[in-house]
Protein backbone atom coordinates (compact mmCIF):
# COMPACT_ATOMS: atom_id res chain seq x y z
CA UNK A 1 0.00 0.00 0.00
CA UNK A 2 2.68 2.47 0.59
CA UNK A 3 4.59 1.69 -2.27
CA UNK A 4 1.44 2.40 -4.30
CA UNK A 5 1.12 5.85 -2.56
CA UNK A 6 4.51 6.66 -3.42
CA UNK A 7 4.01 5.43 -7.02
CA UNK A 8 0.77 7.87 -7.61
CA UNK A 9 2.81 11.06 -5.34
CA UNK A 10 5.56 10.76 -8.10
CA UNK A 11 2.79 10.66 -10.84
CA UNK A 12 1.58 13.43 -9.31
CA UNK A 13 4.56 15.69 -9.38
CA UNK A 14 5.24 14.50 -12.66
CA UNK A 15 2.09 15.84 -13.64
CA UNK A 16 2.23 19.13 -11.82
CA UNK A 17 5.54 19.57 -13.08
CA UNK A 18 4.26 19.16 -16.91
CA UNK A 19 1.46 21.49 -16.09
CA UNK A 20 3.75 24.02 -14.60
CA UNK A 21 6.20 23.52 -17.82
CA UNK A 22 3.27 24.10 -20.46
CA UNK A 23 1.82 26.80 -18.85
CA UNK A 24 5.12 28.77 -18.18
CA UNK A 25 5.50 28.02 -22.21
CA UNK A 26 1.86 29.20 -23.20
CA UNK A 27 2.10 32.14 -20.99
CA UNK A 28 5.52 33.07 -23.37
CA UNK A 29 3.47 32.22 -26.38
CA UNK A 30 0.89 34.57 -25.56
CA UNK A 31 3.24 37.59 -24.10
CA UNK A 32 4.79 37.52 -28.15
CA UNK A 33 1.12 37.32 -29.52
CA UNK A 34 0.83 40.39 -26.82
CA UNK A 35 3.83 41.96 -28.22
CA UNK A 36 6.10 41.87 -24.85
CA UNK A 37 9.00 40.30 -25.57
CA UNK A 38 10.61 41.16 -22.21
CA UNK A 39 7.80 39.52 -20.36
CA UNK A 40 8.38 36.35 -23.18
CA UNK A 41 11.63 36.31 -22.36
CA UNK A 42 11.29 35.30 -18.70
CA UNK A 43 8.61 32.81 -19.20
CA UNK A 44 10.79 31.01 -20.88
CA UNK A 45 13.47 31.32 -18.94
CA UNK A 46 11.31 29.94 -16.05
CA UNK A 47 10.51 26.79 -18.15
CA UNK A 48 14.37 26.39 -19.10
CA UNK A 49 14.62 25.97 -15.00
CA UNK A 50 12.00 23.55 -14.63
CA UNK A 51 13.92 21.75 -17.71
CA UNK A 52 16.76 22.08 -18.83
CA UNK A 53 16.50 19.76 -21.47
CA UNK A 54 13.02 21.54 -22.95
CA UNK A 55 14.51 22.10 -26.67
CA UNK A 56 11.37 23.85 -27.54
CA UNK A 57 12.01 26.43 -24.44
CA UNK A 58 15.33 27.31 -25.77
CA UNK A 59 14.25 27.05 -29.30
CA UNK A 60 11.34 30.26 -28.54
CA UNK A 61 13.88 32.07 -26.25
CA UNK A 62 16.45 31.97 -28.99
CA UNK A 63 13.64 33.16 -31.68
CA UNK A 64 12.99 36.27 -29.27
CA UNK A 65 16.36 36.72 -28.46
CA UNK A 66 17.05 37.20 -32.49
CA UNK A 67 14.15 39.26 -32.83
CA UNK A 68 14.98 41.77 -30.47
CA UNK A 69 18.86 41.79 -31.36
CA UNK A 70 20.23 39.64 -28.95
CA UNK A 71 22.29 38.31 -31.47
CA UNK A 72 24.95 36.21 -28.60
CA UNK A 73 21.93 35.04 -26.67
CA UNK A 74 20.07 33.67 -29.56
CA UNK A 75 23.50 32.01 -30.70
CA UNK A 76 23.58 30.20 -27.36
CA UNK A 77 19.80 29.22 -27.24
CA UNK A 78 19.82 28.08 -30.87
CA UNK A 79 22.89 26.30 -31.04
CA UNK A 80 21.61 23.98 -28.25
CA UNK A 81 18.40 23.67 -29.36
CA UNK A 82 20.46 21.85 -32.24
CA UNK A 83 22.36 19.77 -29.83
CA UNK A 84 19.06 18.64 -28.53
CA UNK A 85 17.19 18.03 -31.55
CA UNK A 86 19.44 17.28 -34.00
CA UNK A 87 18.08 13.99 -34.46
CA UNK A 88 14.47 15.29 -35.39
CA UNK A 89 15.89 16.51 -38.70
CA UNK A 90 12.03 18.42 -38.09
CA UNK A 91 10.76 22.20 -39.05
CA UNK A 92 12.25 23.55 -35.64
CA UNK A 93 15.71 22.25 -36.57
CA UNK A 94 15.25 23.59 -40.30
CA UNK A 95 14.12 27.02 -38.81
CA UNK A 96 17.09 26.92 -35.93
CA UNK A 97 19.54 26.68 -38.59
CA UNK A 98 18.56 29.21 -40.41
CA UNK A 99 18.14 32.18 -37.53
CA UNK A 100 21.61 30.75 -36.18
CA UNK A 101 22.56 31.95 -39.75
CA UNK A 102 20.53 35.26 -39.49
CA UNK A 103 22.13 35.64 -35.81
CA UNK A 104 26.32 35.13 -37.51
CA UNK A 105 25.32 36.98 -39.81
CA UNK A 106 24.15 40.03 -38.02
CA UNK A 107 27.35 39.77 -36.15
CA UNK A 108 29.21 39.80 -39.00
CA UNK A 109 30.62 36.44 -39.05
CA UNK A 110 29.79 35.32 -42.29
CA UNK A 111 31.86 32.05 -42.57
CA UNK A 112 29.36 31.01 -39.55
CA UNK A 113 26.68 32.64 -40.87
CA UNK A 114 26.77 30.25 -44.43
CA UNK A 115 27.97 27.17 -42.66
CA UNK A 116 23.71 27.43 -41.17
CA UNK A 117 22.27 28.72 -43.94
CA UNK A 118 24.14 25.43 -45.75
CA UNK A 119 22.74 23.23 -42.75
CA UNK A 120 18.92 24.61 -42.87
CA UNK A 121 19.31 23.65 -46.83
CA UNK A 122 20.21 20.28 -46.13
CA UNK A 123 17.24 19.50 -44.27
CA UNK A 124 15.15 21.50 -47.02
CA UNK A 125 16.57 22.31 -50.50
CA UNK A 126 13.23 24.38 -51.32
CA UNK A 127 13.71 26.87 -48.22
CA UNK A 128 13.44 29.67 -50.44
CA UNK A 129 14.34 32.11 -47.42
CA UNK A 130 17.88 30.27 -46.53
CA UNK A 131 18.40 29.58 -50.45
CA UNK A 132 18.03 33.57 -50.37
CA UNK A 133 20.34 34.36 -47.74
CA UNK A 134 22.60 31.60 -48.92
CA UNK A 135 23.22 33.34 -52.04
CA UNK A 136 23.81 36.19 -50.62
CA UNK A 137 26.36 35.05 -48.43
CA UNK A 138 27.89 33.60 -51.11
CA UNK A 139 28.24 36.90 -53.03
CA UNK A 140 29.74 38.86 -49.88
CA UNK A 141 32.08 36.24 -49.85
CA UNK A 142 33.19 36.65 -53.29
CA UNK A 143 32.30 32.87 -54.04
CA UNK A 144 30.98 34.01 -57.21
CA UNK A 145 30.63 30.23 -58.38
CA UNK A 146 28.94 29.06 -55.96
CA UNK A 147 26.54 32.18 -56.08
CA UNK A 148 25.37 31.02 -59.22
CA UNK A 149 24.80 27.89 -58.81
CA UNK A 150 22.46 28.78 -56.06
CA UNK A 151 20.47 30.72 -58.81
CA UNK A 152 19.95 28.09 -60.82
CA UNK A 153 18.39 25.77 -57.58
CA UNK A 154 16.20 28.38 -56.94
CA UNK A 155 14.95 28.56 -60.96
CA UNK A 156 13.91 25.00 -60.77
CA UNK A 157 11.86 25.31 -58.27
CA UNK A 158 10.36 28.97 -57.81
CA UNK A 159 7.85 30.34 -59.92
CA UNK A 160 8.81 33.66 -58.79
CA UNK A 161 10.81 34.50 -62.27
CA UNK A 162 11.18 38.31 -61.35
CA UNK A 163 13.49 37.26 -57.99
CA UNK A 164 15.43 34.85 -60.59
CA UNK A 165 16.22 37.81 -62.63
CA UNK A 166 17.09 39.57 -59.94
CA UNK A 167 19.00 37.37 -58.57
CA UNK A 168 20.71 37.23 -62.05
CA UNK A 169 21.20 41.17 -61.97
CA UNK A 170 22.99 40.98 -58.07
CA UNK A 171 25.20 38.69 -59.57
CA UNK A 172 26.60 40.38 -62.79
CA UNK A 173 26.97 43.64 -60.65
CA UNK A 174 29.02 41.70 -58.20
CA UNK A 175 31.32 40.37 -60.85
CA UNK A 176 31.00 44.24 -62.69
CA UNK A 177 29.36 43.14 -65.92
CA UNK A 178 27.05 46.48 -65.81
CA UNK A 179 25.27 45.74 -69.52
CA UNK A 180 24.18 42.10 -68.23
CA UNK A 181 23.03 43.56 -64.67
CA UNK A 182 21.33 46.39 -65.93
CA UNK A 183 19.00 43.77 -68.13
CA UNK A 184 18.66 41.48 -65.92
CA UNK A 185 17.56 43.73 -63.30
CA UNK A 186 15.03 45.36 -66.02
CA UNK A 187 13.99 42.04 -66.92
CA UNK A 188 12.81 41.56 -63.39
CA UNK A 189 10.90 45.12 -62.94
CA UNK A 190 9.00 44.39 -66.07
CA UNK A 191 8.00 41.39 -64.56
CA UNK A 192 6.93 42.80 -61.24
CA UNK A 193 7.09 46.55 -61.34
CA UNK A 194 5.77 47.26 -57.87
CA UNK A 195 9.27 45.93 -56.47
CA UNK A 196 10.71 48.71 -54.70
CA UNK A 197 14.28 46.85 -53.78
CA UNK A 198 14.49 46.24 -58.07
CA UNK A 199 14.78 49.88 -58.76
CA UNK A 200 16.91 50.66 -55.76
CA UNK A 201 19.51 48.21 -56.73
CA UNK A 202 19.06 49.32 -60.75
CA UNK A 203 20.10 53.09 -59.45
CA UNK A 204 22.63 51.65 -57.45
CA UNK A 205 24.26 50.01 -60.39
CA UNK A 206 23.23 53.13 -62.57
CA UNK A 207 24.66 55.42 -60.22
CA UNK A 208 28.34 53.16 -60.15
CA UNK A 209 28.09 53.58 -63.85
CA UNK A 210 28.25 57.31 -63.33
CA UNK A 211 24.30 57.83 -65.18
CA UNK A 212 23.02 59.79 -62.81
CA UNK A 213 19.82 60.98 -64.25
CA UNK A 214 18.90 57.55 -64.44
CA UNK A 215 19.75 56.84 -61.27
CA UNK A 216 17.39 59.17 -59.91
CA UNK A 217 14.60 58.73 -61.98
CA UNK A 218 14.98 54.79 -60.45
CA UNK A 219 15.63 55.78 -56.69
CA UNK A 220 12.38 58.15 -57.49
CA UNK A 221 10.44 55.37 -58.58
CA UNK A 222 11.12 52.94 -55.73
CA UNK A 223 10.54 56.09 -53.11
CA UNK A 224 7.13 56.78 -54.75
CA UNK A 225 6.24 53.10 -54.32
CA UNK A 226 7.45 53.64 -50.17
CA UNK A 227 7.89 56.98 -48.86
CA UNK A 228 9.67 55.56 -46.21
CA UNK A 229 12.48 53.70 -48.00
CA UNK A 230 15.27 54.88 -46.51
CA UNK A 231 17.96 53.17 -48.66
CA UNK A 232 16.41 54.47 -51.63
CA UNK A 233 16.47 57.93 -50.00
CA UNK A 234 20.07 57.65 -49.15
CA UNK A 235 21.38 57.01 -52.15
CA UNK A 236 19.14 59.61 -54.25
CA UNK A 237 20.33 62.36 -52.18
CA UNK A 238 23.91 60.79 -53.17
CA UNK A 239 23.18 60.99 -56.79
CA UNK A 240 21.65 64.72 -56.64
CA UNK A 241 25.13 65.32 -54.73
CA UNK A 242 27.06 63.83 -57.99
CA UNK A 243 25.20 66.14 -60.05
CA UNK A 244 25.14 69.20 -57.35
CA UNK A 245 21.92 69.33 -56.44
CA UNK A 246 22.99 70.13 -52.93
CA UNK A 247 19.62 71.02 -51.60
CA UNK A 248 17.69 67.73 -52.85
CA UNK A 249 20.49 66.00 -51.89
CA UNK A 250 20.57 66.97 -48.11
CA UNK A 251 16.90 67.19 -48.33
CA UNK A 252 17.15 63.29 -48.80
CA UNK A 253 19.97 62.81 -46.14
CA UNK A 254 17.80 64.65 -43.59
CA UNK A 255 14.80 62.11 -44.08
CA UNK A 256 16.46 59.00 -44.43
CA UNK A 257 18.62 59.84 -41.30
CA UNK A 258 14.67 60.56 -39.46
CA UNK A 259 13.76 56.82 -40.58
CA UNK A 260 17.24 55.70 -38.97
CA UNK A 261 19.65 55.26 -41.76
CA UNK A 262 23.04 55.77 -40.01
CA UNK A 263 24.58 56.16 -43.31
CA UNK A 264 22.38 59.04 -44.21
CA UNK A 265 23.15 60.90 -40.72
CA UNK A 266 26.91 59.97 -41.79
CA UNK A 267 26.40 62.07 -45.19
CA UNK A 268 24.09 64.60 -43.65
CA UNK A 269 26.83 65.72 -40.81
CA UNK A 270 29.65 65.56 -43.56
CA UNK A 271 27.79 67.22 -46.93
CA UNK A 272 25.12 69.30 -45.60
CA UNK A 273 25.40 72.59 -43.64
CA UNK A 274 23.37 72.76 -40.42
């Protein structure tokens, strides 16, 4: 009889303890749904001390950790969360992977950075997000190759041809064939002309090529499709500079340093007088 009792006391607590767990983890759930990551943040902390083997736990501490810019903290979180589920091979793991990536990447370690982007395609060639990021890794790294090849993966199996052409046109520029950029990145505003990001990176190549009319008329473009596209911004008011329009120019600097381009505060504090 009193080993029975004993048996259902440990059920008990075993119970209790799961309760405790899932609620501490719902609770975090529902402070991001909320919008307070802080409050997130220590719900799950609380669950990681009740178990400190719940991959999950780590795995939503790490994804608020990156969110907010905890870049180290969601490294730690993450990379365990691999440890402890790395033989899932499941959509967690995939999605750990590829914010470890995002998390490198951010701290400007891009050897790290590719080496989980190359993981979270392992587990699923068709990520279109880590593909994405993979490619661009690739081209920061001058692995120009490699780059390409991760074009042609992402042609088979996206329908999205505008990306593949401008995927196409972030290539060329990085190996400085301007004539094959320029049309590819044409090539994917005709198909999708509401692409903000296509123009910007047309005047950017435009604007290396010393045409800076043209270069305008595209940062223009992409500004009129988002007011608050501060990239485009910045690098208008540097092509009004090029062709001394001071007062456009600065007039540029001045709101894309207001929508928190640090760049454009740079060129605003050094170009424009106060």
């Amino acid at each position: 009889m009193k080993k029975i009792s004993i048996i259902l006391l440990l059920l008990f607590n075993l119970n209790s303890f799961s309760q405790t767990l899932s609620e501490l983890v719902f609770k975090g759930d529902s402070c991001i749904s909320a919008k307070n990551p802080s409050m997130a943040l220590q719900y799950f902390t609380r669950a990681i001390a009740l178990d400190s083997k719940c991959s999950m736990c780590y795995y939503k501490r790490g994804v608020v950790y990156a969110q907010e810019g905890y870049h180290t903290e969601a490294i730690n979180d993450l990379y365990y969360t691999s440890l402890l589920r790395i033989a899932q091979k499941d959509e967690v793991l995939e999605h750990t992977f590829f914010l470890l990536g995002e998390s490198y990447n951010a701290l400007n370690q891009p050897e790290k950075a590719l080496e989980n982007y190359t993981n979270t395609l392992l587990l699923n060639p068709k990520n279109s997000e880590a593909l994405e990021a993979h490619f661009y890794s690739l081209i920061g790294q001058k692995k120009y190759p490699e780059a390409l090849t991760d074009i042609k993966r992402y042609q088979k199996f996206s329908k999205d041809k505008s990306k593949v052409q401008f995927f196409y046109g972030t290539y060329y520029a990085a190996i400085h064939h301007i004539a094959k950029a320029n049309k590819a990145f044409t090539k994917a505003i005709l198909l999708k002309p509401t692409a903000g990001e296509y123009y910007v990176e047309r005047g950017k190549l435009l604007l290396e090529a010393s045409n800076f009319e043209d270069a305008i008329l595209n940062f223009s473009k992409a500004i009129e499709l988002d007011q608050n596209n501060d990239v485009a911004l910045l690098q208008r008011g540097i092509a009004y500079h090029k062709v001394n329009n001071i007062l456009a120019g600065c007039s540029d600097f001045r709101r894309a340093a207001y929508l928190g381009n640090d760049e454009a505060r740079v060129m605003l504090e050094a170009h424009c007088p106060h």
